[in-house]
Protein backbone atom coordinates (compact mmCIF):
# COMPACT_ATOMS: atom_id res chain seq x y z
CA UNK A 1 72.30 -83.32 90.75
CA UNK A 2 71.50 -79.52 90.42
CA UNK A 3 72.63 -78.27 86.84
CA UNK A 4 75.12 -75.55 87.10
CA UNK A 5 75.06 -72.34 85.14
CA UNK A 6 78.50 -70.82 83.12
CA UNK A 7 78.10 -66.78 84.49
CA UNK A 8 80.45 -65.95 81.28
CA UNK A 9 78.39 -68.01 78.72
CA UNK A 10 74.78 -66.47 80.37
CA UNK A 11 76.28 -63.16 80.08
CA UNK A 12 77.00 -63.56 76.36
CA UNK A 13 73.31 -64.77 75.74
CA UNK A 14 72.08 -61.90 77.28
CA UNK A 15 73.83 -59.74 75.10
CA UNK A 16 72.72 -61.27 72.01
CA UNK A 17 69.54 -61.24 72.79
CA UNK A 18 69.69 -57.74 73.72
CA UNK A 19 71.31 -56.83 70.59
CA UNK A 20 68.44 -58.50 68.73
CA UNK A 21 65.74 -56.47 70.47
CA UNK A 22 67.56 -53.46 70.00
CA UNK A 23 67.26 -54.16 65.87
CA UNK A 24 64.04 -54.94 66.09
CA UNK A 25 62.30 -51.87 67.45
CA UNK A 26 64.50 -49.77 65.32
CA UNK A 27 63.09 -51.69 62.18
CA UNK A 28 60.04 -51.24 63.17
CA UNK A 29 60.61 -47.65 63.87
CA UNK A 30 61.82 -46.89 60.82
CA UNK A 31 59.07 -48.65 59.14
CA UNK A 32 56.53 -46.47 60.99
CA UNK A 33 58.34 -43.63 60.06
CA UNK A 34 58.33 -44.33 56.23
CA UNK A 35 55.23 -45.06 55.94
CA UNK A 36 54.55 -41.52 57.40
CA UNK A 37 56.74 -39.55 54.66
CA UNK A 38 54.70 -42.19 51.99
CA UNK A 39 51.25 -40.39 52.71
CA UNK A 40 52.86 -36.99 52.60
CA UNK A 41 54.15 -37.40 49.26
CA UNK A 42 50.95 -39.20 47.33
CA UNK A 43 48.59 -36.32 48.43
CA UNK A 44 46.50 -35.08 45.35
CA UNK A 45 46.81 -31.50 44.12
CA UNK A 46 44.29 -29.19 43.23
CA UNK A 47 42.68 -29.16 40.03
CA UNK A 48 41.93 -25.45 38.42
CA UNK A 49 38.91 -24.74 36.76
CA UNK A 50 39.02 -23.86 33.14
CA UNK A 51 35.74 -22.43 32.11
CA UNK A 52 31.70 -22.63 32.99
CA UNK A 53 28.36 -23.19 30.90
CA UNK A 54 24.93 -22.24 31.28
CA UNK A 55 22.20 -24.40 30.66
CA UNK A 56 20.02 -22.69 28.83
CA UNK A 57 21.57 -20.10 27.43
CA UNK A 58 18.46 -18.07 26.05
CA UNK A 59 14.51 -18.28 27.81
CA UNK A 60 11.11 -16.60 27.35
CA UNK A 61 9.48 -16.55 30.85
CA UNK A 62 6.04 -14.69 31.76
CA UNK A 63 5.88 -11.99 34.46
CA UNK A 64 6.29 -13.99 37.44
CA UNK A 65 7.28 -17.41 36.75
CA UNK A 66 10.74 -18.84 37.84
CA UNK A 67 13.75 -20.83 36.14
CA UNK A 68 16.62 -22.50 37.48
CA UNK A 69 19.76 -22.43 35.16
CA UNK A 70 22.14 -24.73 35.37
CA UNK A 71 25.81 -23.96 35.72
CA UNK A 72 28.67 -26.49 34.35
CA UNK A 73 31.69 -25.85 35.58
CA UNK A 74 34.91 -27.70 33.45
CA UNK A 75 36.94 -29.39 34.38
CA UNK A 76 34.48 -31.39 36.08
CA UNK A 77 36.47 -32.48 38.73
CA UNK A 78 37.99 -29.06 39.21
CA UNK A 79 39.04 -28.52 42.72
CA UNK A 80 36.83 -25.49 43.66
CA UNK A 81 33.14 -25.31 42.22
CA UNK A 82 31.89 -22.04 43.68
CA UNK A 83 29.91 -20.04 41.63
CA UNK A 84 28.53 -16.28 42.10
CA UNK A 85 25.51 -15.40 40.40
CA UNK A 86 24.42 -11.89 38.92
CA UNK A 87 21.41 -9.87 36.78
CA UNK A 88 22.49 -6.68 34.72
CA UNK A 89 18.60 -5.88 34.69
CA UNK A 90 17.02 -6.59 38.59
CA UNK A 91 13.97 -4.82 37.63
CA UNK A 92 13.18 -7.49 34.91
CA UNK A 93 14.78 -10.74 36.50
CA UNK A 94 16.27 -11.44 40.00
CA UNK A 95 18.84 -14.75 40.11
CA UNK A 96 19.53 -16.22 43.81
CA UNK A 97 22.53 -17.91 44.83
CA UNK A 98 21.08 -20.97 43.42
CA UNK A 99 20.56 -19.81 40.18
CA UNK A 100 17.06 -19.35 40.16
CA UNK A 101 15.94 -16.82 38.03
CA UNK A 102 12.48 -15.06 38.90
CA UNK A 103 10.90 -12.82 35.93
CA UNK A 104 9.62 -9.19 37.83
CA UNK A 105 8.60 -6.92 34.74
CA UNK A 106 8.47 -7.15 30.70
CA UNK A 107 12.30 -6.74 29.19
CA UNK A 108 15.49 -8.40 28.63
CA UNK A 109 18.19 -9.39 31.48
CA UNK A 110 21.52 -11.24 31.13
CA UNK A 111 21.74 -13.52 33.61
CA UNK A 112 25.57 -14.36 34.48
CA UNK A 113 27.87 -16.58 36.52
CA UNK A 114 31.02 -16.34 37.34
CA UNK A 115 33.48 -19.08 38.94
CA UNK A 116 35.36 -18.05 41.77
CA UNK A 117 38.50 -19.46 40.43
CA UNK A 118 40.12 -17.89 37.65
CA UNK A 119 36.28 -15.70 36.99
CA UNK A 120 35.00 -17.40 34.37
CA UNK A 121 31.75 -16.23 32.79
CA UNK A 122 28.63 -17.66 31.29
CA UNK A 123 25.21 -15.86 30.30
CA UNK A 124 22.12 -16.63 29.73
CA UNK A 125 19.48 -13.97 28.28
CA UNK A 126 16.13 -13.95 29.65
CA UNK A 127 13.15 -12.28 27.94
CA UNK A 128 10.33 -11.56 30.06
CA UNK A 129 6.81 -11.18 28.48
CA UNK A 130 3.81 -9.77 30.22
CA UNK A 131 1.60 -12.05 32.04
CA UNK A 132 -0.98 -13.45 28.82
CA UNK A 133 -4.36 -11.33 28.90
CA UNK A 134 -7.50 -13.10 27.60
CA UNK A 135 -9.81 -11.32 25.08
CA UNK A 136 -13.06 -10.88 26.71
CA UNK A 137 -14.48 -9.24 23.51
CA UNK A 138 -14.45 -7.09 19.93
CA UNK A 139 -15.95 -4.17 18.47
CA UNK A 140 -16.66 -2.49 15.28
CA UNK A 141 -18.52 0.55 13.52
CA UNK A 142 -21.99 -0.56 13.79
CA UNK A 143 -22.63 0.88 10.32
CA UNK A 144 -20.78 1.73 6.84
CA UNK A 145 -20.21 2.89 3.52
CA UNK A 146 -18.50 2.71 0.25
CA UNK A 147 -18.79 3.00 -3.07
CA UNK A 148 -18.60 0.66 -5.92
CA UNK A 149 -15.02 0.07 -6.16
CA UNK A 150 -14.03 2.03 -3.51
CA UNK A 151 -12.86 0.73 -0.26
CA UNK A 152 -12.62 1.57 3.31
CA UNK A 153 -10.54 0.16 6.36
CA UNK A 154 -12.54 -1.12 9.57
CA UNK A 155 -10.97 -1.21 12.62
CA UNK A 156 -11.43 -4.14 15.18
CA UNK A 157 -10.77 -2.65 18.63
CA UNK A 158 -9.96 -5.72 20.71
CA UNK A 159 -11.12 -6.06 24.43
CA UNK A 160 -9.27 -5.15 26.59
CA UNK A 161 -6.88 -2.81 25.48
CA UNK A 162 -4.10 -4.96 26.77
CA UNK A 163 -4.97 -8.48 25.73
CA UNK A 164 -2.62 -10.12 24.78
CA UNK A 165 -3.98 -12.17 21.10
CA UNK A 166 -4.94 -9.10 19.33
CA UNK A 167 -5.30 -11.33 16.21
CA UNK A 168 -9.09 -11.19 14.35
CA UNK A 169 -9.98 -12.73 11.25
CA UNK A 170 -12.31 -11.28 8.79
CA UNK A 171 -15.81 -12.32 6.10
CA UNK A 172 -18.20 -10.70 4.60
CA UNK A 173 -21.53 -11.99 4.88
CA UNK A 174 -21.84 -11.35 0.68
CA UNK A 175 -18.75 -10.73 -1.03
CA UNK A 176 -21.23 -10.00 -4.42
CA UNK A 177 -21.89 -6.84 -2.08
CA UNK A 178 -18.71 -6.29 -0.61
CA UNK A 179 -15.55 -8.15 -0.30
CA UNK A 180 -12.89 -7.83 3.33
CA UNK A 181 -9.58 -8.87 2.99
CA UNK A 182 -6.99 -9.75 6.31
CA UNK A 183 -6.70 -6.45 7.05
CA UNK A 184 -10.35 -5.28 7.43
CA UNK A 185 -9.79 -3.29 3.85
CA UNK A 186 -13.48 -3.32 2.49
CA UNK A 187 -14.20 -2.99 -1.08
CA UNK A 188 -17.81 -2.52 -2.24
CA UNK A 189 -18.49 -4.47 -5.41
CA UNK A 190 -22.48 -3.98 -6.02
CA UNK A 191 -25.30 -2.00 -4.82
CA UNK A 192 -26.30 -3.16 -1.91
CA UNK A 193 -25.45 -3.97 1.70
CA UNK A 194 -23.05 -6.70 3.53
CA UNK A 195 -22.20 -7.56 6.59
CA UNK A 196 -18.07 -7.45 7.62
CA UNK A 197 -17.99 -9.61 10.46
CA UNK A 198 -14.42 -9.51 12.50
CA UNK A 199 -13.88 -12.80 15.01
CA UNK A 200 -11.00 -12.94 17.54
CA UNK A 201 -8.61 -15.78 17.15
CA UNK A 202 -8.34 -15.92 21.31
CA UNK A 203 -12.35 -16.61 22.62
CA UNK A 204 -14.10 -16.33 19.25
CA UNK A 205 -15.80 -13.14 19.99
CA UNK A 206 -16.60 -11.54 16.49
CA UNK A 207 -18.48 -7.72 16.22
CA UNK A 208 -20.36 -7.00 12.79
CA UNK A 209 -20.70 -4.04 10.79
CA UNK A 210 -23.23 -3.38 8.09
CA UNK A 211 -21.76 -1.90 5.02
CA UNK A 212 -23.60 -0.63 2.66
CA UNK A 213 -22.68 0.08 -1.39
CA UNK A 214 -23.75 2.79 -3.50
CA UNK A 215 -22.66 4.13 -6.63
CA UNK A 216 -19.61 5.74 -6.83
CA UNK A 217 -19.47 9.51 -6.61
CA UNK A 218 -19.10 11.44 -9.76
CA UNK A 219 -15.81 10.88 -11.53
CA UNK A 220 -13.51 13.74 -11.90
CA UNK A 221 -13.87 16.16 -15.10
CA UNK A 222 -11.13 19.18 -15.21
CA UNK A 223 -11.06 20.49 -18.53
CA UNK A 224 -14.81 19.44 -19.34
CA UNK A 225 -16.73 22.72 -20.17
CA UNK A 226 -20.31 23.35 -18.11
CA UNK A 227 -21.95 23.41 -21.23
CA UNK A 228 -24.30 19.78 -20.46
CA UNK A 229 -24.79 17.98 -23.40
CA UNK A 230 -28.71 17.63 -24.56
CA UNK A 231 -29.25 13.83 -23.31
CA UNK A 232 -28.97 12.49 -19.88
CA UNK A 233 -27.96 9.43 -18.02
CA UNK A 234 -30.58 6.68 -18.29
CA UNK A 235 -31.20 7.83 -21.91
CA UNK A 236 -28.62 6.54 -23.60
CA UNK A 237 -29.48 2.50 -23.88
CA UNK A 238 -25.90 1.95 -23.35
CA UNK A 239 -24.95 -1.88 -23.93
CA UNK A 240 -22.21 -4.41 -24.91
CA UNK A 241 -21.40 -4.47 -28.85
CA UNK A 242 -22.37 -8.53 -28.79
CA UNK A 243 -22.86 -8.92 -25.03
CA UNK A 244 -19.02 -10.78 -24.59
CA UNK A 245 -16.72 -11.15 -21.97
CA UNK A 246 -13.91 -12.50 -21.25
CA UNK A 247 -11.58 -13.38 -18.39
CA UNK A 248 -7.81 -12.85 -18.27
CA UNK A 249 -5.97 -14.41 -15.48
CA UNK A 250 -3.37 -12.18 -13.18
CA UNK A 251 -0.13 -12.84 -12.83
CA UNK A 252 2.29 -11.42 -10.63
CA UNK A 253 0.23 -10.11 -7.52
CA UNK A 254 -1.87 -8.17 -10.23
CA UNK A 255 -5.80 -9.24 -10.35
CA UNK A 256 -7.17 -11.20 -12.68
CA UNK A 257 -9.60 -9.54 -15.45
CA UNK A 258 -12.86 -9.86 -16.79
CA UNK A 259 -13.54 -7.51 -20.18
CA UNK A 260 -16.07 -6.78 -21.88
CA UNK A 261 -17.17 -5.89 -25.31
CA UNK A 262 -17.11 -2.63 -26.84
CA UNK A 263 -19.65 -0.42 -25.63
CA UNK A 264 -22.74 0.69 -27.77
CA UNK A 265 -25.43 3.54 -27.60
CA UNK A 266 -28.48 3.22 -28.79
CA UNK A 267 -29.38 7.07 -28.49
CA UNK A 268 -26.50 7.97 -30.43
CA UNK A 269 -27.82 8.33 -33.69
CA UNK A 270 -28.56 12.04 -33.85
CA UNK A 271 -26.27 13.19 -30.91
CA UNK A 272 -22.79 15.43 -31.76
CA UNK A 273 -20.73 13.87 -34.47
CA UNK A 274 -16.86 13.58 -34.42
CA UNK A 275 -15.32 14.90 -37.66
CA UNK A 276 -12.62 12.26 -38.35
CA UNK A 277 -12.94 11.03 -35.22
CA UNK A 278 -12.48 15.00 -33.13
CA UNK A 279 -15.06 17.34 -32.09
CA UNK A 280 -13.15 20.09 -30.79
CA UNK A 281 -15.65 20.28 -28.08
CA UNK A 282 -15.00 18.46 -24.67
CA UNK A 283 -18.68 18.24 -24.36
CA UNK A 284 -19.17 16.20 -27.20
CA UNK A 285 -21.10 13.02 -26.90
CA UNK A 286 -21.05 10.11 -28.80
CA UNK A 287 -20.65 9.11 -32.32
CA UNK A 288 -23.12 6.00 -34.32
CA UNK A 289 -21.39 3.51 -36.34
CA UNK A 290 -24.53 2.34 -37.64
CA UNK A 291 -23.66 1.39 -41.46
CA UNK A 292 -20.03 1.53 -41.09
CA UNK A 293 -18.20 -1.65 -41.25
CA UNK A 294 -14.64 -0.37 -39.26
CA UNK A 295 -16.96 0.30 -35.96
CA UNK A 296 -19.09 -2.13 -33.82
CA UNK A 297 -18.69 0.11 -30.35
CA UNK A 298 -19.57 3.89 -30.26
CA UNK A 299 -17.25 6.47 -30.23
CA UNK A 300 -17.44 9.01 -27.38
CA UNK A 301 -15.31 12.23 -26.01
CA UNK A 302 -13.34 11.42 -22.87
CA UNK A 303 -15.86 14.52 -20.80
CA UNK A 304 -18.88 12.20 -22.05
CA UNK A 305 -17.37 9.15 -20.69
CA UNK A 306 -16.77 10.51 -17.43
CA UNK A 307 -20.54 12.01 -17.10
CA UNK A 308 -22.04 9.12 -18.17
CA UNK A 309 -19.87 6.23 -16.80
CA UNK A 310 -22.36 4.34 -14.41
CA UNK A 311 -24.28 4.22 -17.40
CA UNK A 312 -21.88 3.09 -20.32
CA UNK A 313 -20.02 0.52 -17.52
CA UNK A 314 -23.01 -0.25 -15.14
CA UNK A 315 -21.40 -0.48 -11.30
CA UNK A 316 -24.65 -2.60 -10.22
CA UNK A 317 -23.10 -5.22 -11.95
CA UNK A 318 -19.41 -4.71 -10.81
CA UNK A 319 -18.45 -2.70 -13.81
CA UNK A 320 -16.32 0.14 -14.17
CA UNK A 321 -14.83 2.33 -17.08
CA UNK A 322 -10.98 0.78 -16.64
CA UNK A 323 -8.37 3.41 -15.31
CA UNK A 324 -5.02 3.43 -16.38
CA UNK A 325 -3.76 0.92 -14.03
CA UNK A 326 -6.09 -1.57 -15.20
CA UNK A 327 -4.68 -0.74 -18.99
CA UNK A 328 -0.70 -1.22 -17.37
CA UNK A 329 -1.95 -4.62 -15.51
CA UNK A 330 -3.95 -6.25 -18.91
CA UNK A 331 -0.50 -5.38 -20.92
CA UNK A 332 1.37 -7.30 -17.74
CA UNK A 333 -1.24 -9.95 -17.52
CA UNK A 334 -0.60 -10.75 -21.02
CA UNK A 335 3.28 -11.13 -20.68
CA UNK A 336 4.07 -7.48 -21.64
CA UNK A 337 6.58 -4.66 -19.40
CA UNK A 338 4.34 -1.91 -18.31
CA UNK A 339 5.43 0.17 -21.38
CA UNK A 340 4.80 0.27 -24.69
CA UNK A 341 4.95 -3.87 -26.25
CA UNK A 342 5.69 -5.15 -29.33
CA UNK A 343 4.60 -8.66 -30.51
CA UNK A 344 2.09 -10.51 -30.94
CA UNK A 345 -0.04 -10.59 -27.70
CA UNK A 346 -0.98 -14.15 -28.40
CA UNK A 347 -4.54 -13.99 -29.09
CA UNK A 348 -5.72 -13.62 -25.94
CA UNK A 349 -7.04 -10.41 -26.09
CA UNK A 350 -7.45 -9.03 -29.61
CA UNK A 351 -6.92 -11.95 -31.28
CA UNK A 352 -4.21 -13.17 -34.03
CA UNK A 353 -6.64 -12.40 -37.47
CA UNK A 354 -7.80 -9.12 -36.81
CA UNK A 355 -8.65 -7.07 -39.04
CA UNK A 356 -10.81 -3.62 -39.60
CA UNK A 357 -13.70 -4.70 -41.41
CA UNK A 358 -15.22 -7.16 -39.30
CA UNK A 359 -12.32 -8.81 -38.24
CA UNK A 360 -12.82 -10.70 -34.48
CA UNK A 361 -10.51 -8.83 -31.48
CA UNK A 362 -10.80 -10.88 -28.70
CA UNK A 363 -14.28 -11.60 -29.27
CA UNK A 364 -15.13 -8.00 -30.08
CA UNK A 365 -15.78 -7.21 -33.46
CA UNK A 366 -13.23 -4.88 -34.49
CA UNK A 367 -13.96 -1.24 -32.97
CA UNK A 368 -11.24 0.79 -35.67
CA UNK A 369 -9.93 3.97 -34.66
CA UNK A 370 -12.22 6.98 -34.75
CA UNK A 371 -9.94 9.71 -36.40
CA UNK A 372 -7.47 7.44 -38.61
CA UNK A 373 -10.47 5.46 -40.10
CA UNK A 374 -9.00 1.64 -40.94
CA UNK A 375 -5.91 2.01 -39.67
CA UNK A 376 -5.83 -1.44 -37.81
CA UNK A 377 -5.81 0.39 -34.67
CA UNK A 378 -8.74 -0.08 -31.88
CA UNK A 379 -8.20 2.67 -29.17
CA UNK A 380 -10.17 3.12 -25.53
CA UNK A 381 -10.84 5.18 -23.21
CA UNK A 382 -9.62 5.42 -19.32
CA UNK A 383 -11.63 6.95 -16.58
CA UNK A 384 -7.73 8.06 -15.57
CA UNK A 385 -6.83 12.17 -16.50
CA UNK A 386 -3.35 13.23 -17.87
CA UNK A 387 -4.14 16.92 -17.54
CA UNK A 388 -6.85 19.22 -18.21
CA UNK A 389 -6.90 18.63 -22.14
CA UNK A 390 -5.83 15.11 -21.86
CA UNK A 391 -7.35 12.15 -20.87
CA UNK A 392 -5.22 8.32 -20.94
CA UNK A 393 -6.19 5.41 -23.06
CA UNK A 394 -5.01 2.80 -24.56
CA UNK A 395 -4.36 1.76 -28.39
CA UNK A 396 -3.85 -2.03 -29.33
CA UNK A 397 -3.32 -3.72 -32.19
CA UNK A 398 -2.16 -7.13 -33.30
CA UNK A 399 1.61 -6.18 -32.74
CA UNK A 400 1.35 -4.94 -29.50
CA UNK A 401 -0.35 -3.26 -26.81
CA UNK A 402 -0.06 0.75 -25.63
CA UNK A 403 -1.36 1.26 -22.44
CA UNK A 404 -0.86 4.75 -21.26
CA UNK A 405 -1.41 6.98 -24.48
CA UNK A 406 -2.58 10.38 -23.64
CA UNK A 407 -5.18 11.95 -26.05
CA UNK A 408 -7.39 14.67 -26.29
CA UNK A 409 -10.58 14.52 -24.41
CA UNK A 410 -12.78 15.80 -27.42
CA UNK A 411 -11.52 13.29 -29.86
CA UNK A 412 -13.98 10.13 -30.05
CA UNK A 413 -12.76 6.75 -28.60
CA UNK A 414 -14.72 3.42 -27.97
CA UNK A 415 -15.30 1.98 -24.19
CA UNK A 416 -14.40 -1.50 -22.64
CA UNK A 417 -15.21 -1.92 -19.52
CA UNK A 418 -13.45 -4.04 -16.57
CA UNK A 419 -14.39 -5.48 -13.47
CA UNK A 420 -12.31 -7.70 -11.19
């Protein structure tokens, strides 16, 4: 039998199911529509850059070459990492938007970059050096001169002009002849010739010069009369008291010393006598000791010195009648201040038992002092003029040492000579 329907309970169902339908799509609508306003609100903001670095900071490049800097911007996750890029100096380095530095001419430039938010700055200084030029050779003076202790300054011209090791180094070929020091200063020690040979530190190119040495010109003599005393130079048979020397180290930058012994004359016996020890003539010569305890050297006026020096202080061997320096750099050498010293000098140099009849100075037999005759005093001449009546020497005895006395030139003093 057919199964009837109830139209009021169908109608019902209908509406339920209805209802439910309706719910659903507005659920579903609304869940659509909250999931919209979710992504709206979760977006991230945008993070503001706080400052900027360059990598490096300082570099040396060579006309030419390139560099790329690096720029750092912090925060690193800052929202906006644009950078501009600048030179204060184009003609010496270019930059690109990249950073890429390119060195155009020797100079400095500041290289700088700047964020585009908030402008921060970083530099970086670039030094640009001309492109390196090798040496292709040296010169010098073919030839030279100077005298015994004297010096001169050769020049080492570098080829080319514009290389860019200018750096030489310097020998001498006989440094008995002639000694070169860093700076191309020459000094001639002996008769006779050297060669200064300069070699470039780029290439080893090296350019000689051949020096030669000669005795040293006449030493000054203001004061000194014309009138030429009756013996000349090569007469004289000039020599060391006992043939001693003795070394005494520098200190201080000053040079080390070698001294020797009181100088005697052999021609001296019947030359111009001092009268206690001054003989009121400039042109007086030289005084004998022969038979007189208080003197080993000779005694001679400071004009007589200077006429005869290559003689008394031969240069052929490197000697030299001492100046007044070398008096100021023995009283230094030996611990004292350049002035006047008291104390005992230690022994070194005139020795701890001298005494003025015999006594040993420093392995020179005591030379006394010409005009105050055993007066424990041994005083020397310098080659070095005070003035035109005055010559310096220097007095020493065992309490101290007096480097720069200035005496008359016609009083009679004994000779040392130095060489270094």
């Amino acid at each position: 039998m057919p199964r009837l329907y109830n139209n009021k309970t169908t109608t019902i169902q209908m509406k339920k199911t209805l209802t439910l339908l309706t719910s659903a799509i507005f659920m579903l609508v609304t869940f659509v529509a909250c999931n919209n306003n979710d992504e709206y609100t979760t977006e991230t903001p945008d993070v503001s850059v706080t400052g900027v670095s360059l990598s490096p900071t300082t570099a040396s490049l060579l006309i030419g070459d390139t560099l790329v800097l690096t720029a750092t911007i912090s925060p690193e996750n800052a929202t906006n990492q644009n950078v501009t890029w600048s030179s204060n100096n184009t003609s010496v380095a270019t930059v690109n938007n990249s950073g890429v530095v390119t060195a155009v001419s020797a100079g400095t430039a500041i290289i700088a970059v700047t964020t585009q938010d908030g402008n921060h700055i970083a530099r970086c200084t670039i030094t640009v050096n001309p492109a390196n030029v090798p040496v292709t050779g040296v010169t010098l003076p073919a030839t030279s001169s100077v005298s015994i202790g004297g010096t001169i300054t050769l020049t080492a011209t570098v080829l080319p002009a514009n290389a860019s090791n200018q750096t030489v180094t310097w020998s001498s070929s006989n440094t008995s002849v002639a000694t070169v020091n860093n700076s191309g200063v020459v000094t001639g020690v002996s008769e006779g010739t050297a060669t200064i040979t300069a070699t470039t530190q780029d290439g080893g190119f090296t350019a000689t010069s051949t020096v030669t040495v000669s005795l040293p010109l006449p030493l000054p003599m203001t004061g000194c009369n014309s009138n030429t005393p009756g013996w000349g130079v090569g007469s004289l048979g000039a020599s060391f008291a006992t043939a001693q020397t003795w070394t005494i180290p520098g200190t201080d930058g000053r040079p080390t010393q070698e001294w020797s012994d009181a100088v005697v004359a052999t021609a001296c016996a019947n030359r111009t006598a001092f009268s206690g020890g001054s003989s009121g003539n400039f042109n007086a010569n030289c005084r004998n000791s022969v038979g007189n305890n208080n003197f080993s050297g000779h005694y001679f006026s400071w004009c007589a010195v200077m006429r005869f020096a290559d003689e008394l202080c031969p240069p052929a061997q490197g000697w030299r009648v001492p100046t007044k320096q070398d008096f100021i750099d023995l009283d230094m050498n030996m611990g004292g201040t350049g002035q006047n010293r008291v104390g005992n000098p230690g022994g070194i140099f005139i020795g701890a038992t001298a005494g003025p009849n015999g006594g040993i100075w420093g392995g020179a037999r005591f030379t006394g002092r010409a005009y105050v005759l055993g007066d424990g005093w041994s005083t020397y001449w310098s080659s070095t003029e005070s003035s035109a009546t005055h010559g310096h020497g220097m007095d020493l005895n065992a309490s101290g040492i007096y480097p720069q006395g200035s005496l008359f030139k016609h009083n009679g003093f004994a000779v040392r000579c130095v060489r270094n």
